[in-house]
N, C-alpha and C. Protein backbone atom coordinates (compact mmCIF):
# COMPACT_ATOMS: atom_id res chain seq x y z
N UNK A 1 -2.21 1.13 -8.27
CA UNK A 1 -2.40 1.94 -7.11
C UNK A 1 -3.65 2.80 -7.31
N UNK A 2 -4.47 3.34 -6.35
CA UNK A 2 -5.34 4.10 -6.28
C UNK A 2 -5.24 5.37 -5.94
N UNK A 3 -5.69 6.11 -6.26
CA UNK A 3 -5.35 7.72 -5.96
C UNK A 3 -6.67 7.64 -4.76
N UNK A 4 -5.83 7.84 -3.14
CA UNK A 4 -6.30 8.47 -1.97
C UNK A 4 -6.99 10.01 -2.23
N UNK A 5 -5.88 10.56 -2.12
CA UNK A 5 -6.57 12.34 -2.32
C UNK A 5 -5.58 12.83 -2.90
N UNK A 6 -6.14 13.61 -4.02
CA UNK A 6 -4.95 14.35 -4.67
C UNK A 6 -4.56 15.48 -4.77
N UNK A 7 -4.92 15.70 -3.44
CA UNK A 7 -4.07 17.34 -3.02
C UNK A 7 -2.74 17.29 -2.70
N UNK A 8 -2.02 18.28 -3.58
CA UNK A 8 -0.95 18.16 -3.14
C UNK A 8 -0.15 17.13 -4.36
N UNK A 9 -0.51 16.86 -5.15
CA UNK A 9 0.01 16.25 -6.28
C UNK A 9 1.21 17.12 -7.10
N UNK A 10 0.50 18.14 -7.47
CA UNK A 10 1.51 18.90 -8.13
C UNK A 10 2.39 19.63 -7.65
N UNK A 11 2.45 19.87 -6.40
CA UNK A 11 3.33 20.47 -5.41
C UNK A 11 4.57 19.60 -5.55
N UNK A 12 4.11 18.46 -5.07
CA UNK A 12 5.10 17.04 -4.30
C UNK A 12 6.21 17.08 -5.79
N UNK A 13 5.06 16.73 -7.20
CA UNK A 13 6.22 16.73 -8.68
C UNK A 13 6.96 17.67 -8.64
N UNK A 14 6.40 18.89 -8.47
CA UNK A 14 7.41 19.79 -8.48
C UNK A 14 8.58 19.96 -7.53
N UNK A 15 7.81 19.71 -6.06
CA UNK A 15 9.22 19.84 -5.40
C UNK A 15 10.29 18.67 -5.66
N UNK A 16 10.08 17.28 -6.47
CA UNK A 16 10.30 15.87 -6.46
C UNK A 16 11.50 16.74 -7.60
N UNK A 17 10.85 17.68 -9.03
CA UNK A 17 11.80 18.09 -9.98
C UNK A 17 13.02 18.94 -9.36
N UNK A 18 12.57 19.67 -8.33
CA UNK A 18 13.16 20.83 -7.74
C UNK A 18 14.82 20.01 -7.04
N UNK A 19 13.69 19.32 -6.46
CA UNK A 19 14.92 18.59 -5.19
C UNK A 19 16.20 17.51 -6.30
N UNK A 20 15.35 16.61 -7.05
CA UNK A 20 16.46 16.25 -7.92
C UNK A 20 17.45 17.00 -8.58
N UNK A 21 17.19 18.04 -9.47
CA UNK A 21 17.68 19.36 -9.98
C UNK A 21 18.58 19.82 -8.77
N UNK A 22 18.39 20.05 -7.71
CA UNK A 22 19.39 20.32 -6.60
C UNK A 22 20.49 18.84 -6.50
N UNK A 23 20.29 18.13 -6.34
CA UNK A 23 21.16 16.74 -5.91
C UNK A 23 21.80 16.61 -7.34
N UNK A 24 21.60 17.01 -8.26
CA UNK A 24 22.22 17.02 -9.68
C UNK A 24 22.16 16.05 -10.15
N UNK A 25 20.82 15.24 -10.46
CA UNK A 25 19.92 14.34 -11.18
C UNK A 25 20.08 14.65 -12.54
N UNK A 26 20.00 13.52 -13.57
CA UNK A 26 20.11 14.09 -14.70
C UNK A 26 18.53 14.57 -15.01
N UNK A 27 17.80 14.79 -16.48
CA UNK A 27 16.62 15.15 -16.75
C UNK A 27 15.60 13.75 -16.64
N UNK A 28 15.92 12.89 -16.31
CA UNK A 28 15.46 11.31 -16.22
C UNK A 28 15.37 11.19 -14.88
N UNK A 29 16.33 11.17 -13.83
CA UNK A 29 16.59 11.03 -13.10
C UNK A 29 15.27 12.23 -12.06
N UNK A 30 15.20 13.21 -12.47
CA UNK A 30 14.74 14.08 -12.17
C UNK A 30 12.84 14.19 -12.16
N UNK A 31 13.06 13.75 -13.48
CA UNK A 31 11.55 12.93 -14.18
C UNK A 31 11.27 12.19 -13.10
N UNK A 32 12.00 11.37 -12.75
CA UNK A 32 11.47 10.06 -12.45
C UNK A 32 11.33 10.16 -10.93
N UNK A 33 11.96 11.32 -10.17
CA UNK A 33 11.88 11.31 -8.87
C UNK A 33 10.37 12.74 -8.84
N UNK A 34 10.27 13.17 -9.53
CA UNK A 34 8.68 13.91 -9.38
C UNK A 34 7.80 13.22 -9.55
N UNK A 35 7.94 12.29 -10.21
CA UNK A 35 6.88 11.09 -10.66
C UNK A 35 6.89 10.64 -9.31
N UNK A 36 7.59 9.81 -8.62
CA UNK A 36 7.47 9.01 -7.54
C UNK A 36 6.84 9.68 -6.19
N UNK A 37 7.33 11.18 -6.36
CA UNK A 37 6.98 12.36 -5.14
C UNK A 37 4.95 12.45 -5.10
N UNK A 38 4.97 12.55 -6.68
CA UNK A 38 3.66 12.69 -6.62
C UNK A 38 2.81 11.55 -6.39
N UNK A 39 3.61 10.79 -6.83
CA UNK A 39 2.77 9.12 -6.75
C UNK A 39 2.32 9.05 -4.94
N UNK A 40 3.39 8.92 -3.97
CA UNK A 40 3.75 9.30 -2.41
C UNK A 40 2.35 9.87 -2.54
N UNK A 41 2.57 11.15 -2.45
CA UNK A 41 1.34 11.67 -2.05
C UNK A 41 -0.57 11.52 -2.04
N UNK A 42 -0.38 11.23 -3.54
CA UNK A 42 -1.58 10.67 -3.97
C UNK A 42 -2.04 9.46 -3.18
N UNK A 43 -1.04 8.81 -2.83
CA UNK A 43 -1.47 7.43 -1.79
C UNK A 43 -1.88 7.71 -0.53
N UNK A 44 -1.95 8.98 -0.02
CA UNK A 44 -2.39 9.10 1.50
C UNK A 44 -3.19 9.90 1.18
N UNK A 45 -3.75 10.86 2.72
CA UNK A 45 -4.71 11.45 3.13
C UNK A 45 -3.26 12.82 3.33
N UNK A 46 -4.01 13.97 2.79
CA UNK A 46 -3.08 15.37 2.94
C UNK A 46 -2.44 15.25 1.93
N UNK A 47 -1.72 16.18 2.19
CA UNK A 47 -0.75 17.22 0.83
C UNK A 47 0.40 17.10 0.85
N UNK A 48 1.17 16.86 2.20
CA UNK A 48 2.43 16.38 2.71
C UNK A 48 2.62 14.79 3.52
N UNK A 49 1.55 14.68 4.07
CA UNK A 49 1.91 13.65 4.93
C UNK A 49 2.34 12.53 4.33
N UNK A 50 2.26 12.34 2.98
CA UNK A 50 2.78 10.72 2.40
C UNK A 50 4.24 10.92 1.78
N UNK A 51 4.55 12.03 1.76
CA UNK A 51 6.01 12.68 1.22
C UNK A 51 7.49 11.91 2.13
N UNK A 52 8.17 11.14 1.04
CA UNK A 52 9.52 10.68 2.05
C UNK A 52 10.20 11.82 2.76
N UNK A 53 11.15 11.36 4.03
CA UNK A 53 11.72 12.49 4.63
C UNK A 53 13.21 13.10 3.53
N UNK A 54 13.86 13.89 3.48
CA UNK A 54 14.70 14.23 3.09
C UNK A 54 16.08 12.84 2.76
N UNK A 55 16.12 12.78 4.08
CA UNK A 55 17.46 11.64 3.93
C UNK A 55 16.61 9.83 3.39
N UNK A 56 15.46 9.79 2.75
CA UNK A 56 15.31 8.58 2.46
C UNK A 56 14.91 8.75 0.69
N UNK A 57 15.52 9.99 0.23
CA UNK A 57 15.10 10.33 -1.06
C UNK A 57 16.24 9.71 -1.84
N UNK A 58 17.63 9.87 -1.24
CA UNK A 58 18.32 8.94 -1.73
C UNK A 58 17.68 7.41 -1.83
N UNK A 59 17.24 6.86 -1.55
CA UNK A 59 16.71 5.92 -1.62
C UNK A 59 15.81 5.31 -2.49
N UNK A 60 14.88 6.65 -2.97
CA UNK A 60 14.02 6.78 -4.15
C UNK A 60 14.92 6.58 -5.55
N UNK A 61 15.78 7.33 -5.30
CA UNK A 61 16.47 7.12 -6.46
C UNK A 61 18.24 5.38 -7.17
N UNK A 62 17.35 5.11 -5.95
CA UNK A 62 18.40 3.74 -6.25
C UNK A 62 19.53 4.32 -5.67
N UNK A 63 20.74 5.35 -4.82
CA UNK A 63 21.49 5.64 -4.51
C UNK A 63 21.34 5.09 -2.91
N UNK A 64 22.77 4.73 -2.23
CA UNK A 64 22.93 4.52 -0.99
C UNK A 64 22.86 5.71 -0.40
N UNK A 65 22.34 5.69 0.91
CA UNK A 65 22.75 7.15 1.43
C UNK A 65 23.71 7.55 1.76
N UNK A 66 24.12 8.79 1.99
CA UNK A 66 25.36 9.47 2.24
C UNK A 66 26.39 9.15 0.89
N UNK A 67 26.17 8.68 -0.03
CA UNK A 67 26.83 8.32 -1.53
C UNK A 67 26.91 9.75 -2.37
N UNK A 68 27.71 10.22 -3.16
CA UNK A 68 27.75 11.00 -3.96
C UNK A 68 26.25 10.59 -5.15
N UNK A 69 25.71 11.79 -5.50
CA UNK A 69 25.29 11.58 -6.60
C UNK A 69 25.55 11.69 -7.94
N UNK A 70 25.52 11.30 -8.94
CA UNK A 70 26.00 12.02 -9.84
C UNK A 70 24.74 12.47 -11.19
């Protein structure tokens, strides 16, 4: 992949750590969804606009939606 623009990179990881840490991701799990947040972003144009919506983050993480996480 190519890095578009990378504003907004470290925001996206962090909120990617934040939001897993809320859904009660383990420290992997958590890793691995800031990684992907920032990756998102870096692929578009802006700081937010390449960011998944809330309900397709389950998704990021291999979980069905509306599924418990654990």
């Amino acid at each position: 992949m190519t890095a578009v623009d990378t504003v907004g990179a470290g925001d996206a990881f962090t909120a990617g750590y934040l939001s897993g840490h809320l859904d009660g991701l383990d420290l992997a799990g958590r890793l691995g969804r800031a990684v992907t947040l920032g990756a998102f972003v870096v692929a578009g144009h802006g700081d937010w606009e390449g960011l998944p919506r809330r309900d397709e983050l389950s998704l990021l993480d291999g979980h069905e939606p509306g599924s418990t996480l654990r």
